[in-house]
C-alpha atoms as a PDB file:
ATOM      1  CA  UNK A   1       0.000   0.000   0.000  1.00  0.00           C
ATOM      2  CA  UNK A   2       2.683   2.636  -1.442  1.00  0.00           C
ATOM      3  CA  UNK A   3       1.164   6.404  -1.089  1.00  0.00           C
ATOM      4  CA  UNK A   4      -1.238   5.391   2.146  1.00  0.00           C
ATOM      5  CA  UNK A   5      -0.659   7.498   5.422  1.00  0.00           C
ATOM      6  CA  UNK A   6      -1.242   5.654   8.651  1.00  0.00           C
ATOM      7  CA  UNK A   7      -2.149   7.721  11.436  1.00  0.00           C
ATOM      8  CA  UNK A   8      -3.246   7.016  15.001  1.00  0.00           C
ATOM      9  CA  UNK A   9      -6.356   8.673  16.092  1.00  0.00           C
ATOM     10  CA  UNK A  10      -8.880   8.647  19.393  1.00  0.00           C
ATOM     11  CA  UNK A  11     -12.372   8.630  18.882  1.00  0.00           C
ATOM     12  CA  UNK A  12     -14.933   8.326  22.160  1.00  0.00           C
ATOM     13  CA  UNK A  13     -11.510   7.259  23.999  1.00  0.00           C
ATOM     14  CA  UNK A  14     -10.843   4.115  21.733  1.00  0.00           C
ATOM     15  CA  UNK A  15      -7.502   4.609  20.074  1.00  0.00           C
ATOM     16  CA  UNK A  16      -7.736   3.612  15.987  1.00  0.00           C
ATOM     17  CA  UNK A  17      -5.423   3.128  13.050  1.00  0.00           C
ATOM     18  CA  UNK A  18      -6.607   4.923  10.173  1.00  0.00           C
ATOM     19  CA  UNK A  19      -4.785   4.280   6.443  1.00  0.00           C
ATOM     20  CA  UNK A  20      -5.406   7.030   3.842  1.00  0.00           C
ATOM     21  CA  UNK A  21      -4.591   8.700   0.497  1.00  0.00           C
ATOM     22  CA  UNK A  22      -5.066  12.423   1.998  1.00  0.00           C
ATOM     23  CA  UNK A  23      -2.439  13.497   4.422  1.00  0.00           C
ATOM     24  CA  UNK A  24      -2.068  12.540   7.567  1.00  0.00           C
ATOM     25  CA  UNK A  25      -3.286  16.275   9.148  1.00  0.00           C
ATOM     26  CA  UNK A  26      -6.121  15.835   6.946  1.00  0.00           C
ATOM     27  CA  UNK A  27      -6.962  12.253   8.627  1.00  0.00           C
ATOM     28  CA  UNK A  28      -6.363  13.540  11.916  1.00  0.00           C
ATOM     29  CA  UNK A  29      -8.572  16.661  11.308  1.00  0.00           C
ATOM     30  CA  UNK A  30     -12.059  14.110  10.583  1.00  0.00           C
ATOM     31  CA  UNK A  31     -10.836  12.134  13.058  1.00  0.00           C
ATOM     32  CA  UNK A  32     -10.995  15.026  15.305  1.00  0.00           C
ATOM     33  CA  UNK A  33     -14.791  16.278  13.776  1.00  0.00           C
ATOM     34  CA  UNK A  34     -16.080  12.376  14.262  1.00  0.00           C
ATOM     35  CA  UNK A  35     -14.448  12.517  18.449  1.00  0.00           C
ATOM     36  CA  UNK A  36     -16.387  15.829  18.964  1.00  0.00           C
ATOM     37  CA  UNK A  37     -19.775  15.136  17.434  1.00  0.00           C
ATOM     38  CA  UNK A  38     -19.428  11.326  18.961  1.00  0.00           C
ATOM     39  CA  UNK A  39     -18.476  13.003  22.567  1.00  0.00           C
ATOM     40  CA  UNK A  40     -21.108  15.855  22.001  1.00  0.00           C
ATOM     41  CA  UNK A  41     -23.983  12.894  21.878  1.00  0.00           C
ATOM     42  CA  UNK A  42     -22.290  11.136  24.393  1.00  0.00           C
ATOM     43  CA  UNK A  43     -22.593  14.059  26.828  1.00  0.00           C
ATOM     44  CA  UNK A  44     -26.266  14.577  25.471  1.00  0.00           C
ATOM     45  CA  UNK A  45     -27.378  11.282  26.786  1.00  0.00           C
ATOM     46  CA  UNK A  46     -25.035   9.262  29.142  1.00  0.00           C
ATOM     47  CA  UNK A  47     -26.634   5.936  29.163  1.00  0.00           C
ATOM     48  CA  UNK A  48     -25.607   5.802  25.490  1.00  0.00           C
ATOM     49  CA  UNK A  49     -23.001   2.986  24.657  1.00  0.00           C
ATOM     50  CA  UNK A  50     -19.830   3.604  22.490  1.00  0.00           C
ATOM     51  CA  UNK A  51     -21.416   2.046  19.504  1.00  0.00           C
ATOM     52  CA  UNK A  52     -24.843   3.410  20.013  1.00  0.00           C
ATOM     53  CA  UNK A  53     -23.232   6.473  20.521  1.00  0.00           C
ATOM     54  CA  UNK A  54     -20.818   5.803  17.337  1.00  0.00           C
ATOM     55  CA  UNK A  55     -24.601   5.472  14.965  1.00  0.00           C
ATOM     56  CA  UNK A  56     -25.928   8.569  16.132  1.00  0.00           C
ATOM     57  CA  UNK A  57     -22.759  10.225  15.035  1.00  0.00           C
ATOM     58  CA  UNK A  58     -22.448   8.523  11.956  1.00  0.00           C
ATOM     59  CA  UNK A  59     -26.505   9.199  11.459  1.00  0.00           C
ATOM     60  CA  UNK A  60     -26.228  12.691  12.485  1.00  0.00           C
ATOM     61  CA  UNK A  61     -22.651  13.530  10.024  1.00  0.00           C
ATOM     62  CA  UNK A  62     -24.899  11.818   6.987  1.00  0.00           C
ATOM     63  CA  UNK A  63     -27.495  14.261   7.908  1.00  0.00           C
ATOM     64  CA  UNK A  64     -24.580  17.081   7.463  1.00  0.00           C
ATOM     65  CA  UNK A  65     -24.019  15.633   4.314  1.00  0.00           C
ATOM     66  CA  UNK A  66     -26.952  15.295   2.350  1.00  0.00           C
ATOM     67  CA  UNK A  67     -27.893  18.681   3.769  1.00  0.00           C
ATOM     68  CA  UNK A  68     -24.502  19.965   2.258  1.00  0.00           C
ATOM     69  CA  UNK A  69     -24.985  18.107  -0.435  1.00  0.00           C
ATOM     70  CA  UNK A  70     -28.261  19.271  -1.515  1.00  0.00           C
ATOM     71  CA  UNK A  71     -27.245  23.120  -0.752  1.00  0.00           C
ATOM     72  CA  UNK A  72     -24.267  22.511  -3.344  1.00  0.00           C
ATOM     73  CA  UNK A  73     -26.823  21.341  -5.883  1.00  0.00           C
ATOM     74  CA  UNK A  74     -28.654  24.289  -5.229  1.00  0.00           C
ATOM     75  CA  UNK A  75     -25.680  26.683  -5.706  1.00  0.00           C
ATOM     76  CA  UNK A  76     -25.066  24.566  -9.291  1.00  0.00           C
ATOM     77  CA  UNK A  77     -28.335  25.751  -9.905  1.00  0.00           C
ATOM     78  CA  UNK A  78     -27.965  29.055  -9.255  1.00  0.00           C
ATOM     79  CA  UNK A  79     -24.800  29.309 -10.969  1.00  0.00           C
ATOM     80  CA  UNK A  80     -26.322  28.260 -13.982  1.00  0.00           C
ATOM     81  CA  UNK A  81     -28.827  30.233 -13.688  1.00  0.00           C
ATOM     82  CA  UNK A  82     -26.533  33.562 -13.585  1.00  0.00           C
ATOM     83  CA  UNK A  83     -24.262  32.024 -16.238  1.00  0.00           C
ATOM     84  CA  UNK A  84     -27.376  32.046 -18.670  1.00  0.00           C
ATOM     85  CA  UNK A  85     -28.282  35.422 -17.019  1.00  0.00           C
ATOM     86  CA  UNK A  86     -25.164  37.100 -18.162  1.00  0.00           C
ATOM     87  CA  UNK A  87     -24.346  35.178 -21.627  1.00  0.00           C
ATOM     88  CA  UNK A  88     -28.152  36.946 -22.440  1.00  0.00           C
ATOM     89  CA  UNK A  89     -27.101  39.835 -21.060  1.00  0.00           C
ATOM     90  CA  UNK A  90     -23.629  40.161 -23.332  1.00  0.00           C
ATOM     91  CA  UNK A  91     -25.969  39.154 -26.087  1.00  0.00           C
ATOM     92  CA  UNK A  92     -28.731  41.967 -25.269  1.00  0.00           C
ATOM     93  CA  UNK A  93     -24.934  44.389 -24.792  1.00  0.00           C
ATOM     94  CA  UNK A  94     -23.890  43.594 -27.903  1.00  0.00           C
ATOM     95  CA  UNK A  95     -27.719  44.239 -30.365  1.00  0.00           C
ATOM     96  CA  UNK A  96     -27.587  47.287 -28.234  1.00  0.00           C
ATOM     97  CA  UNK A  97     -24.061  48.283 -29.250  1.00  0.00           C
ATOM     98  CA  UNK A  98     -25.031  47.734 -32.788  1.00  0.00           C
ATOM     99  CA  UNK A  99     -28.235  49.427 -32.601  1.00  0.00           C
ATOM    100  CA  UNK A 100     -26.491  52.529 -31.017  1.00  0.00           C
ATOM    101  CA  UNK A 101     -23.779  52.301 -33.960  1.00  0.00           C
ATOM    102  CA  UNK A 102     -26.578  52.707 -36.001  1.00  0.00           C
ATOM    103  CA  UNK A 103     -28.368  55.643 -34.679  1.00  0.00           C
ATOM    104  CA  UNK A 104     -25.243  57.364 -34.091  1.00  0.00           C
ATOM    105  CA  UNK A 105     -24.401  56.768 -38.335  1.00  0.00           C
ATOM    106  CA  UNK A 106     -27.663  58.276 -38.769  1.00  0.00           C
ATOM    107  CA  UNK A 107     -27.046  61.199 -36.518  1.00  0.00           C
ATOM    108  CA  UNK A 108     -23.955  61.880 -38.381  1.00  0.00           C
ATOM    109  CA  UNK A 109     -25.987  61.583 -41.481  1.00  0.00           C
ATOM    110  CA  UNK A 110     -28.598  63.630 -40.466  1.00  0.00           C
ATOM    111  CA  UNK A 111     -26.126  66.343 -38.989  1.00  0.00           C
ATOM    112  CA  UNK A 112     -24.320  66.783 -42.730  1.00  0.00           C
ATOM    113  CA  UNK A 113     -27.367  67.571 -44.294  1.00  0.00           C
ATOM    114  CA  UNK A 114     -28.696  69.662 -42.077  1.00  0.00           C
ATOM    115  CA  UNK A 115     -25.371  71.595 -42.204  1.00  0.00           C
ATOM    116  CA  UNK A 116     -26.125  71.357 -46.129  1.00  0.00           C
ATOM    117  CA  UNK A 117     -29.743  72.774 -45.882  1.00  0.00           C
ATOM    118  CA  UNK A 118     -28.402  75.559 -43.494  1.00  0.00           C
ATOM    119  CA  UNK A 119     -25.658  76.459 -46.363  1.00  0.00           C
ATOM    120  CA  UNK A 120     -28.419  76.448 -48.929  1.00  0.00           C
ATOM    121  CA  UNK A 121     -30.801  78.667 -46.975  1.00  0.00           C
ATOM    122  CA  UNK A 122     -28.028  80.925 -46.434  1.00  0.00           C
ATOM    123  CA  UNK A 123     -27.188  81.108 -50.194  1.00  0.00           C
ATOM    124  CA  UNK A 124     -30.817  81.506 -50.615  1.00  0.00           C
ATOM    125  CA  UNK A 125     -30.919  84.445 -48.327  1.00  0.00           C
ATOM    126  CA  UNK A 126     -28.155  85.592 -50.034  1.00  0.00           C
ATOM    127  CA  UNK A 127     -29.525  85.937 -53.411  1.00  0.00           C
ATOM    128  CA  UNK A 128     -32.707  87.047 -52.316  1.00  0.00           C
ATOM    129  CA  UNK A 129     -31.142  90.137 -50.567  1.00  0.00           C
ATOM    130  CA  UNK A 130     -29.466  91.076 -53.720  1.00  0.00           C
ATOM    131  CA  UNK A 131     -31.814  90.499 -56.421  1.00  0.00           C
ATOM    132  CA  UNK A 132     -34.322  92.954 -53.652  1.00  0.00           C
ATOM    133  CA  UNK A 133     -31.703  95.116 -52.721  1.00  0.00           C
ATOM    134  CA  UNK A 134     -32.079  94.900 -49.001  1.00  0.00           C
ATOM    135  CA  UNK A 135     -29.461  94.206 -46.556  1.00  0.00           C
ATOM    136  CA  UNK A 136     -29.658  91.548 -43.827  1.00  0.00           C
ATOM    137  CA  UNK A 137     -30.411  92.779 -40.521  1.00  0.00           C
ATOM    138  CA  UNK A 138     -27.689  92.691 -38.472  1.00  0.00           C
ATOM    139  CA  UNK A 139     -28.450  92.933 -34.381  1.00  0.00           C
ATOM    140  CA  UNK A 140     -27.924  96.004 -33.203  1.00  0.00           C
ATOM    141  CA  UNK A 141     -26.996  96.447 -29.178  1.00  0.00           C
ATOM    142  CA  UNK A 142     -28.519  99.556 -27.552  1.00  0.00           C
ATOM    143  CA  UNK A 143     -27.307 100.859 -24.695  1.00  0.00           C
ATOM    144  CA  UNK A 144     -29.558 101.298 -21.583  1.00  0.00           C
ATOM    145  CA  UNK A 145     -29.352 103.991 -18.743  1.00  0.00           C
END
C-alpha cells in the first residue's frame, strides 16, 4: 500500500489506526470532527453505549451531508442560472451596441445635411437680398441707462 498514510487517532476514547490517500493532518482533522460530534452525543445522553453512541454520530454527520450536499446542488443551480443570465445579457450588450452604432451613423448623417440645408438657406438668403436690394439685418446692441 505505497502512497497510504497511517495515522493514530482517538475517537470516544478508543484509540484507531486509520490508512489514507489524503495526508495525515487531513486524517487527523475528521478524526478530530467524528471525536467531537461522537463526545457531544455522548454528553447529550449518558446511558448511550460507544457504539450506540458511534450510529448517532455517523446518522447525524450523513445528515450534514446530504444537507450539504443538496445546498451545493442548489448553488449549481444558481450558478447556472446567472451564467445564462449574463451570456443573455452580453448578447442583449452587444444588439444594443449595434443598434447605437446605427443611430449614431444616422445622426452623423442627419447632422451633414442639415449643415447642407443651413448652407443652402443661407445662399438663398443671399440671393434674395441682392436680387431685392435689401441688406440683412444685423443685431444692433442699444445701450440702456
Amino acid at each position: 500500500m505505497t502512497g497510504k498514510n497511517k495515522v493514530q487517532v482517538r475517537i470516544a476514547g478508543i484509540e484507531y489506526i486509520l490508512r489514507g490517500n489524503e495526508s495525515a493532518e487531513y486524517i487527523q482533522k475528521v478524526a478530530l470532527y467524528v471525536d467531537n460530534k461522537t463526545v457531544e452525543i455522548m454528553k447529550a445522553n449518558h446511558t448511550l453505549s460507544t457504539s450506540m453512541a458511534s450510529v448517532l454520530t455517523a446518522v447525524n454527520i450523513a445528515d450534514e451531508f446530504f444537507k450539504v450536499s443538496d445546498s451545493n446542488e442548489m448553488l449549481k443551480k444558481e450558478i447556472e442560472q446567472a451564467k445564462k443570465a449574463i451570456s443573455e445579457l452580453r448578447e442583449e450588450k452587444a444588439q444594443l451596441t449595434h443598434q447605437l452604432q446605427i443611430v449614431n451613423e444616422e445622426n452623423r448623417n442627419l447632422v451633414i445635411e442639415l449643415t447642407k440645408r443651413e448652407a443652402e438657406l443661407s445662399e438663398v438668403r443671399s440671393a434674395y437680398n441682392r436680387a431685392t436690394g435689401e441688406n440683412p439685418q444685423k443685431s444692433r446692441l442699444h445701450n440702456i441707462k
